[in-house]
N, C-alpha and C. Protein backbone atom coordinates (compact mmCIF):
# COMPACT_ATOMS: atom_id res chain seq x y z
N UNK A 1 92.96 130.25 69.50
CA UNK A 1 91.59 130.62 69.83
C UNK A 1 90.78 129.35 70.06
N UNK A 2 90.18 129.48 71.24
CA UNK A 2 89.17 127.71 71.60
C UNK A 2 88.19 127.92 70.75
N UNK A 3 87.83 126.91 69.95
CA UNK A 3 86.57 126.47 68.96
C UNK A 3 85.60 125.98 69.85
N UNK A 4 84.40 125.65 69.01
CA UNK A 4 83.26 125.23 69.61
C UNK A 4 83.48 123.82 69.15
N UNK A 5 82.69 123.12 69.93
CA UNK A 5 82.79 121.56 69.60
C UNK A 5 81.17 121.16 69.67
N UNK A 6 80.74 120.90 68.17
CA UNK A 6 79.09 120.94 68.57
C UNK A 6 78.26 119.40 68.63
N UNK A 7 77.47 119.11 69.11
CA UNK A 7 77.29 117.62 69.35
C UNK A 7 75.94 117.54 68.64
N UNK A 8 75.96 116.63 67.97
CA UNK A 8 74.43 116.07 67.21
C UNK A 8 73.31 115.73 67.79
N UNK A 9 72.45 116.40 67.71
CA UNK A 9 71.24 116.71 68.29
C UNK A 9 70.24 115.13 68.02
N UNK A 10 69.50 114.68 69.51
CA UNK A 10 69.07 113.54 68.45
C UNK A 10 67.64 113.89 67.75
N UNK A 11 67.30 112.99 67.12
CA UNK A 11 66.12 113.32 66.99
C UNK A 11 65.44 113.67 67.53
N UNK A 12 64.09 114.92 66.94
CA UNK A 12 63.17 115.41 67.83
C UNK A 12 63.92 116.26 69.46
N UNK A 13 64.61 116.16 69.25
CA UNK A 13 65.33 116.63 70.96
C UNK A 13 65.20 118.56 70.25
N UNK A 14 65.26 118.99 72.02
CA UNK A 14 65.09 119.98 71.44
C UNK A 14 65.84 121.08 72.17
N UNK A 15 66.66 121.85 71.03
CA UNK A 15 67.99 122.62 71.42
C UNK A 15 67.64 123.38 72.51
N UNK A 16 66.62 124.03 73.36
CA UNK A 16 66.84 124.83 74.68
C UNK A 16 67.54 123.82 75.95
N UNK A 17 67.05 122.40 75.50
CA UNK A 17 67.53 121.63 76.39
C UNK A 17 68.89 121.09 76.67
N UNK A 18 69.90 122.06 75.48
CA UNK A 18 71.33 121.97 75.65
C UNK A 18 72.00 123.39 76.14
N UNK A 19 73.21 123.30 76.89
CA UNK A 19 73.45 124.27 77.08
C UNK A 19 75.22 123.99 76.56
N UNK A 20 75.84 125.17 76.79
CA UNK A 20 77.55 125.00 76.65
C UNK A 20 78.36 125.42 77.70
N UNK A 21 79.73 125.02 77.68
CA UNK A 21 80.65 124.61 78.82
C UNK A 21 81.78 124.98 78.11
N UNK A 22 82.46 126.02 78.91
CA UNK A 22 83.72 126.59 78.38
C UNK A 22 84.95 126.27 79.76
N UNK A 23 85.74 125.80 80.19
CA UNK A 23 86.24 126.11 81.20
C UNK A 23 87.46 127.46 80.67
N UNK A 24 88.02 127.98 82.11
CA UNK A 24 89.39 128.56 82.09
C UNK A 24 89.80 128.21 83.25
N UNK A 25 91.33 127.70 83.33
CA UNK A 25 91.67 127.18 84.38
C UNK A 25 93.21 128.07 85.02
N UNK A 26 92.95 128.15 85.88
CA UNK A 26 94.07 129.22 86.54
C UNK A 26 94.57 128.90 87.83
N UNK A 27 95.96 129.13 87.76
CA UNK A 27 96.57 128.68 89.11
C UNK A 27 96.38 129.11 90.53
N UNK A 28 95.95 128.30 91.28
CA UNK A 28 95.53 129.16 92.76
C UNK A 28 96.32 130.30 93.52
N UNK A 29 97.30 129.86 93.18
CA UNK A 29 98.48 130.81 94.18
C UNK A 29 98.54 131.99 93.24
N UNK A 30 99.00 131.93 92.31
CA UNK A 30 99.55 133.34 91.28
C UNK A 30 98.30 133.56 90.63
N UNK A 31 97.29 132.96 90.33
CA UNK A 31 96.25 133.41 89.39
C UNK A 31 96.59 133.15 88.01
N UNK A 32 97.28 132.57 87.59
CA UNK A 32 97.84 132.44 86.12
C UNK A 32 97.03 131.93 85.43
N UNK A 33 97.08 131.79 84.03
CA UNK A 33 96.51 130.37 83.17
C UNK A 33 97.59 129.32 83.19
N UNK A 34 96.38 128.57 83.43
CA UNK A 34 97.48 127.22 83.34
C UNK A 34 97.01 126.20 81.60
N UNK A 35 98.63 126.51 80.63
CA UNK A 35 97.90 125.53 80.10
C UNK A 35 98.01 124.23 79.97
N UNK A 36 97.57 123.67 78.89
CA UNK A 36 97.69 122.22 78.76
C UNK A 36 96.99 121.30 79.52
N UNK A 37 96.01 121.73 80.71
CA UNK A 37 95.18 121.26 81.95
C UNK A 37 94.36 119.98 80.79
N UNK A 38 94.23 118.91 81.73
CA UNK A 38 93.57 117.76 80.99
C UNK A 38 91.98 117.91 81.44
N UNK A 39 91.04 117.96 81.04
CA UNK A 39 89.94 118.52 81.66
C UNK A 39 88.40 117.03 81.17
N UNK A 40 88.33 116.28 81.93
CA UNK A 40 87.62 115.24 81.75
C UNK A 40 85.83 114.97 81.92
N UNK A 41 85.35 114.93 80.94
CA UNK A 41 83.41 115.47 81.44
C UNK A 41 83.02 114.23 81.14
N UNK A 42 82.00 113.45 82.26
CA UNK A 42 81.49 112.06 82.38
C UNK A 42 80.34 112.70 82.86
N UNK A 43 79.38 111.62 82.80
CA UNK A 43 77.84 111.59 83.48
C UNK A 43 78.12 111.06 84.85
N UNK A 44 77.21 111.61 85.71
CA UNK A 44 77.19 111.73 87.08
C UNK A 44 76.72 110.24 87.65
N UNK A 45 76.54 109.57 86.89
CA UNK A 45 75.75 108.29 86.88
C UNK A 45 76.86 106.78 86.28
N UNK A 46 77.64 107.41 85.35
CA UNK A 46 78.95 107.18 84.72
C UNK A 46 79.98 107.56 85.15
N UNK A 47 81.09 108.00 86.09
CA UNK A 47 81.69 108.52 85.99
C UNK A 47 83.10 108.35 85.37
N UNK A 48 83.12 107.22 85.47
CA UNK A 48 83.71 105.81 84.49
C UNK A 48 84.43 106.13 83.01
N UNK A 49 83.13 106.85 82.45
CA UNK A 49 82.68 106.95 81.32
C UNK A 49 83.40 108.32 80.94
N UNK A 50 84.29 108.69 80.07
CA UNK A 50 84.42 110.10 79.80
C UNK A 50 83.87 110.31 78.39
N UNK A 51 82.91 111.91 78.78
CA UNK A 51 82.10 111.97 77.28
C UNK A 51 82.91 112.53 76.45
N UNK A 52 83.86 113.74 77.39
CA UNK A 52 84.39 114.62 76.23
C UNK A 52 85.84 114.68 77.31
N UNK A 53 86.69 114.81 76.14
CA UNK A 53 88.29 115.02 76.95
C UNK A 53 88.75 116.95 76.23
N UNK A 54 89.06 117.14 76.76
CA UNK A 54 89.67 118.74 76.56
C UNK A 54 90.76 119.10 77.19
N UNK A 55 91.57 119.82 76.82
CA UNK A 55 93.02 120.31 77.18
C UNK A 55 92.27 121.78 76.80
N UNK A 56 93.54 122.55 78.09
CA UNK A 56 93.72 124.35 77.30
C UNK A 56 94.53 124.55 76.82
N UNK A 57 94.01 125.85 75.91
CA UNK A 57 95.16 126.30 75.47
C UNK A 57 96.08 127.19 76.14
N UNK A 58 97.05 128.07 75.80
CA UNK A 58 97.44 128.90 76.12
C UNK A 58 97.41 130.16 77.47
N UNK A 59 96.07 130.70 76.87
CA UNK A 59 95.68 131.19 77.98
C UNK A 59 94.93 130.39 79.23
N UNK A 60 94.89 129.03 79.14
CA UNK A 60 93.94 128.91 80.33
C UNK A 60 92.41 128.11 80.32
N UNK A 61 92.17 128.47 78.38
CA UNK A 61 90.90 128.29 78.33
C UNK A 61 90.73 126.82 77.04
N UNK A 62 89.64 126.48 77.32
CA UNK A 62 89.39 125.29 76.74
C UNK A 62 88.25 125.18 75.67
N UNK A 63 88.04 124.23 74.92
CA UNK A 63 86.74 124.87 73.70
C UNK A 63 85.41 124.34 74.38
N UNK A 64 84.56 124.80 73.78
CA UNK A 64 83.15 124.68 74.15
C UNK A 64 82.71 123.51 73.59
N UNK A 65 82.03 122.88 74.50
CA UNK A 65 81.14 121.59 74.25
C UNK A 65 79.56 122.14 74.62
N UNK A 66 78.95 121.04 73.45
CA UNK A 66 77.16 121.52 73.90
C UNK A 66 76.79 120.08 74.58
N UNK A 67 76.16 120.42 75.74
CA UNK A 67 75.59 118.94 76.69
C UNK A 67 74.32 119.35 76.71
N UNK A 68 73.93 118.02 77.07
CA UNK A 68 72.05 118.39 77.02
C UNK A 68 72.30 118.74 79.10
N UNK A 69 71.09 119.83 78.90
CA UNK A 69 71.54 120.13 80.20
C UNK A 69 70.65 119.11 81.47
């Protein structure tokens, strides 16, 4: 089962301004889950930079991260 992965809020920041990110990743041709997919999230400004690394599981799906949106 994918867990949540929750990120520390900074100070004063304020939680509407985060949202969460689940992927599921599935094979184009058959539609399958694919697992084990390496799944890499950087800033658009960074791309350099990876914030969060994630793999799926089983079915396809990966755990939730909170980003400021």
């Amino acid at each position: 089962m994918p867990s949540v992965i929750t990120t520390q809020l900074p100070p004063g920041a304020n939680p509407e301004d985060y949202g969460e990110l689940r992927f599921s990743v599935t094979d184009a041709v058959n539609n399958r889950p694919v697992a084990d997919a390496d799944i890499r999230i950087s800033a658009i400004d960074t791309p350099e930079t990876t914030l969060y690394s994630l793999t799926t599981n089983a079915q396809g799906i990966s755990d939730t991260v909170s980003l400021e949106a």
